[in-house]
N, C-alpha and C. Protein backbone atom coordinates (compact mmCIF):
# COMPACT_ATOMS: atom_id res chain seq x y z
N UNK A 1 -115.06 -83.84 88.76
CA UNK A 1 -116.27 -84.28 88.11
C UNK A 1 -116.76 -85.55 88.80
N UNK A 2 -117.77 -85.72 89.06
CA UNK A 2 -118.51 -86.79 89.73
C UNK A 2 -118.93 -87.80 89.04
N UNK A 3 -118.65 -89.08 88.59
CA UNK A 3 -118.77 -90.26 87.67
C UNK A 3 -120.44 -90.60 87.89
N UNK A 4 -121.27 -90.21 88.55
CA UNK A 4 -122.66 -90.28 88.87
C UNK A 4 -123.20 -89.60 88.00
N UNK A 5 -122.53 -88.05 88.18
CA UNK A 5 -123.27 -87.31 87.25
C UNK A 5 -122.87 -87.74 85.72
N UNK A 6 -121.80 -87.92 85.41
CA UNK A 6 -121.37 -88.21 83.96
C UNK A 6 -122.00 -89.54 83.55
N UNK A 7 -122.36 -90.42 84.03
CA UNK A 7 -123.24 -91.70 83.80
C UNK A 7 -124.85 -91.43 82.93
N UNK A 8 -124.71 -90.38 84.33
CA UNK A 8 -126.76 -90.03 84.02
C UNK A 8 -127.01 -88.70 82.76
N UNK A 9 -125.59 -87.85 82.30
CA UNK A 9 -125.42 -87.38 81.15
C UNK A 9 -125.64 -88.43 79.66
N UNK A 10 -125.06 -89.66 80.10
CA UNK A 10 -124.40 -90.30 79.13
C UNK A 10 -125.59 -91.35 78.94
N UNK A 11 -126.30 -91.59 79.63
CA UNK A 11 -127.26 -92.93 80.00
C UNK A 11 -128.71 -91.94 79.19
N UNK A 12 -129.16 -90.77 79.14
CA UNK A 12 -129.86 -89.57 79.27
C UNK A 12 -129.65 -89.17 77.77
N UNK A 13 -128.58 -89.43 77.01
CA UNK A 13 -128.04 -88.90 75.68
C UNK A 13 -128.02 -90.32 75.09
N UNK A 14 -127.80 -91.20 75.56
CA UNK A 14 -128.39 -92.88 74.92
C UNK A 14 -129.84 -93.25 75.20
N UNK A 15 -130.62 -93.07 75.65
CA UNK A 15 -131.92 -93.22 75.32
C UNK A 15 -132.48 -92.19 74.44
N UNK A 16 -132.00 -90.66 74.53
CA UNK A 16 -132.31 -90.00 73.24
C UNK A 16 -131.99 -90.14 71.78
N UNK A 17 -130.89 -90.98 71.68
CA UNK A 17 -130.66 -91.29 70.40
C UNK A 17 -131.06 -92.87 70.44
N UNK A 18 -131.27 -93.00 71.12
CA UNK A 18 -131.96 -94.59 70.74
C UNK A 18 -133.44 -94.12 69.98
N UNK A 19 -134.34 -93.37 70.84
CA UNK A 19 -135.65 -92.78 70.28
C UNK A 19 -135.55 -92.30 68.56
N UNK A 20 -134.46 -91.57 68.64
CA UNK A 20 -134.21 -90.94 67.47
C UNK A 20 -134.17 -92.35 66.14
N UNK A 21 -133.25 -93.63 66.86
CA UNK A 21 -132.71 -94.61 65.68
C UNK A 21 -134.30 -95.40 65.34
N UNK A 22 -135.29 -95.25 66.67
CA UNK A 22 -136.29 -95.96 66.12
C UNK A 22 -137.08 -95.23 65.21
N UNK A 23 -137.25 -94.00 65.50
CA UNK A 23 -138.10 -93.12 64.40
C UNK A 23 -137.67 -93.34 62.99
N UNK A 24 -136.11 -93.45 63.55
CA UNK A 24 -135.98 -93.43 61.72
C UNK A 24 -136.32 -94.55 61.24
N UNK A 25 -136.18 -96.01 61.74
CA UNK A 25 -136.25 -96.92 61.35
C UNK A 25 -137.79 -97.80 61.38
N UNK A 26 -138.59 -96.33 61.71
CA UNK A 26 -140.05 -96.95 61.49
C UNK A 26 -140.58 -96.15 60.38
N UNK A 27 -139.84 -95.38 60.13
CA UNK A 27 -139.86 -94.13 58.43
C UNK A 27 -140.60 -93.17 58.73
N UNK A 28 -140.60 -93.28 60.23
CA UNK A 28 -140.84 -91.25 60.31
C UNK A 28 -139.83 -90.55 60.95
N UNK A 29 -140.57 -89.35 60.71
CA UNK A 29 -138.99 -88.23 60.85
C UNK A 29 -139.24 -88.03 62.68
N UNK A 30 -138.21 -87.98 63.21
CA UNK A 30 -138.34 -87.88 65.02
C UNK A 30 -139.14 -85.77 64.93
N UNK A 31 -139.18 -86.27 66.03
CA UNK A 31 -139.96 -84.71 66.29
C UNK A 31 -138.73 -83.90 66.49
N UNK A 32 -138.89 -82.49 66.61
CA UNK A 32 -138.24 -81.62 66.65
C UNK A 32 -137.51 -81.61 67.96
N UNK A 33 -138.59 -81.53 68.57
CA UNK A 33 -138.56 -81.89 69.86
C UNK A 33 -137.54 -82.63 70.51
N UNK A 34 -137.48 -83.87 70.09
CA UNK A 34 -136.35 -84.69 70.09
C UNK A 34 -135.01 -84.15 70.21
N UNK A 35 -134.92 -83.95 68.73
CA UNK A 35 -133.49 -82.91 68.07
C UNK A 35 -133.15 -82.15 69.01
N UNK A 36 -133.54 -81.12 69.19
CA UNK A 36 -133.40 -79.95 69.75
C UNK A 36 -133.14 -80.91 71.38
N UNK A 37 -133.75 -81.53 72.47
CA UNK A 37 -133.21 -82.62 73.40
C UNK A 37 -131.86 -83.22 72.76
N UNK A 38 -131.31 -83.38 72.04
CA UNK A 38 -130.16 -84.24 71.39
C UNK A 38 -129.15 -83.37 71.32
N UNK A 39 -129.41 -82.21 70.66
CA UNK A 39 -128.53 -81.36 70.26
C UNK A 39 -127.90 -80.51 71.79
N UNK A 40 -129.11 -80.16 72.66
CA UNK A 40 -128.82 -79.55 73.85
C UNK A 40 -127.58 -80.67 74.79
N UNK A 41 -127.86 -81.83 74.54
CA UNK A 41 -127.05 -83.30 75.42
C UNK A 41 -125.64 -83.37 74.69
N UNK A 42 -125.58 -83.05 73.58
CA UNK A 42 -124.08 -83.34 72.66
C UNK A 42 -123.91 -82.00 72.76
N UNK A 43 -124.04 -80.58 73.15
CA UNK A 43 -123.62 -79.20 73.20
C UNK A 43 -123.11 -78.97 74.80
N UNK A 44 -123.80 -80.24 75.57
CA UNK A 44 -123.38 -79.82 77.15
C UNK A 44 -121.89 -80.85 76.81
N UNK A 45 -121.97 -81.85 76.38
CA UNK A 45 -120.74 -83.13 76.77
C UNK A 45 -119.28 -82.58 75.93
N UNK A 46 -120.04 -81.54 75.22
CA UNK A 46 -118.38 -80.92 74.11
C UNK A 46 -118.08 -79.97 74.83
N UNK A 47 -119.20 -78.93 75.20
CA UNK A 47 -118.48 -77.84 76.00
C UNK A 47 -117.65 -78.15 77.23
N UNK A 48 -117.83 -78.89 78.22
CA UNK A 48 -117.44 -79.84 79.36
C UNK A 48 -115.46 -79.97 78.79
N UNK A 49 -115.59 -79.95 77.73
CA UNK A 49 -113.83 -80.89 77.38
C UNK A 49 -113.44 -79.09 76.55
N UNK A 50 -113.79 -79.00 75.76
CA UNK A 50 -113.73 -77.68 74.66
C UNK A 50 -114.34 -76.23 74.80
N UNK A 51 -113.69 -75.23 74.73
CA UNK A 51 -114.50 -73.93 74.53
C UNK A 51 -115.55 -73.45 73.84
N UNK A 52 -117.01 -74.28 73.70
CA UNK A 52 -117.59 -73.75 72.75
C UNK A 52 -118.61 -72.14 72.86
N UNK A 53 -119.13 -71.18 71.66
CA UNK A 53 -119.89 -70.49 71.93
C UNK A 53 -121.06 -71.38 70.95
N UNK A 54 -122.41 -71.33 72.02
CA UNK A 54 -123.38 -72.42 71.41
C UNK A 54 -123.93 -71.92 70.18
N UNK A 55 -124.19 -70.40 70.10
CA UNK A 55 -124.57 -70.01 68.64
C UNK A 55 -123.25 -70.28 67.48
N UNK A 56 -122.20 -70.79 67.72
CA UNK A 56 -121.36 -70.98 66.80
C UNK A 56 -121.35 -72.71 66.63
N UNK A 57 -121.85 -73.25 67.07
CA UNK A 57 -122.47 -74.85 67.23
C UNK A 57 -123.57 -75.40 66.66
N UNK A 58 -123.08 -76.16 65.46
CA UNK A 58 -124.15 -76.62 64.20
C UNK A 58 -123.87 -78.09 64.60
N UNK A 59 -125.18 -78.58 64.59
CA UNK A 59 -125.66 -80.30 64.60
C UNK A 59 -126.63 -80.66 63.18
N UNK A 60 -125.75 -81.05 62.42
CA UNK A 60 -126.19 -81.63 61.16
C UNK A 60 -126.31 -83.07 61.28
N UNK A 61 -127.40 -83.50 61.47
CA UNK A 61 -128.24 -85.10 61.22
C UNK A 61 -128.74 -85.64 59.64
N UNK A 62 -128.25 -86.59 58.95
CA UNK A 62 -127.90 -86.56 57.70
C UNK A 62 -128.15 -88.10 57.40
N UNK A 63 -129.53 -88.55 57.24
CA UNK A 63 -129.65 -90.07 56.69
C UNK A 63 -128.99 -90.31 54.93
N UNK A 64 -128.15 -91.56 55.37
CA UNK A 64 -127.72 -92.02 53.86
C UNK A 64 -128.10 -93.34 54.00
């Protein structure tokens, strides 16, 4: 694995959830759009370590 590429995974999946923490914290809901970018970045970095099948892969986002 190339530490270049795993940087620009990781650097790429922190500005998407940064976007995400401001939406919430300006009291709107992030776009779908977003999500679905978020969910695809945390479905590549699990499969990478773990066997996943992606239709068996639920991302539940849950403000308390």
């Amino acid at each position: 694995m190339a530490f270049g590429k795993r940087n620009s995974y990781s650097s790429v999946a922190k500005e998407r959830l940064k976007l995400v923490l401001i939406h919430d914290r300006a009291g709107t809901s992030p776009s779908s759009n977003i999500l679905q970018m978020l969910r695809k970045d945390i479905f590549a970095v699990i499969s990478k370590y773990f066997d996943v099948v992606e239709s068996d892969f639920d991302l539940e986002i849950k403000n308390t």
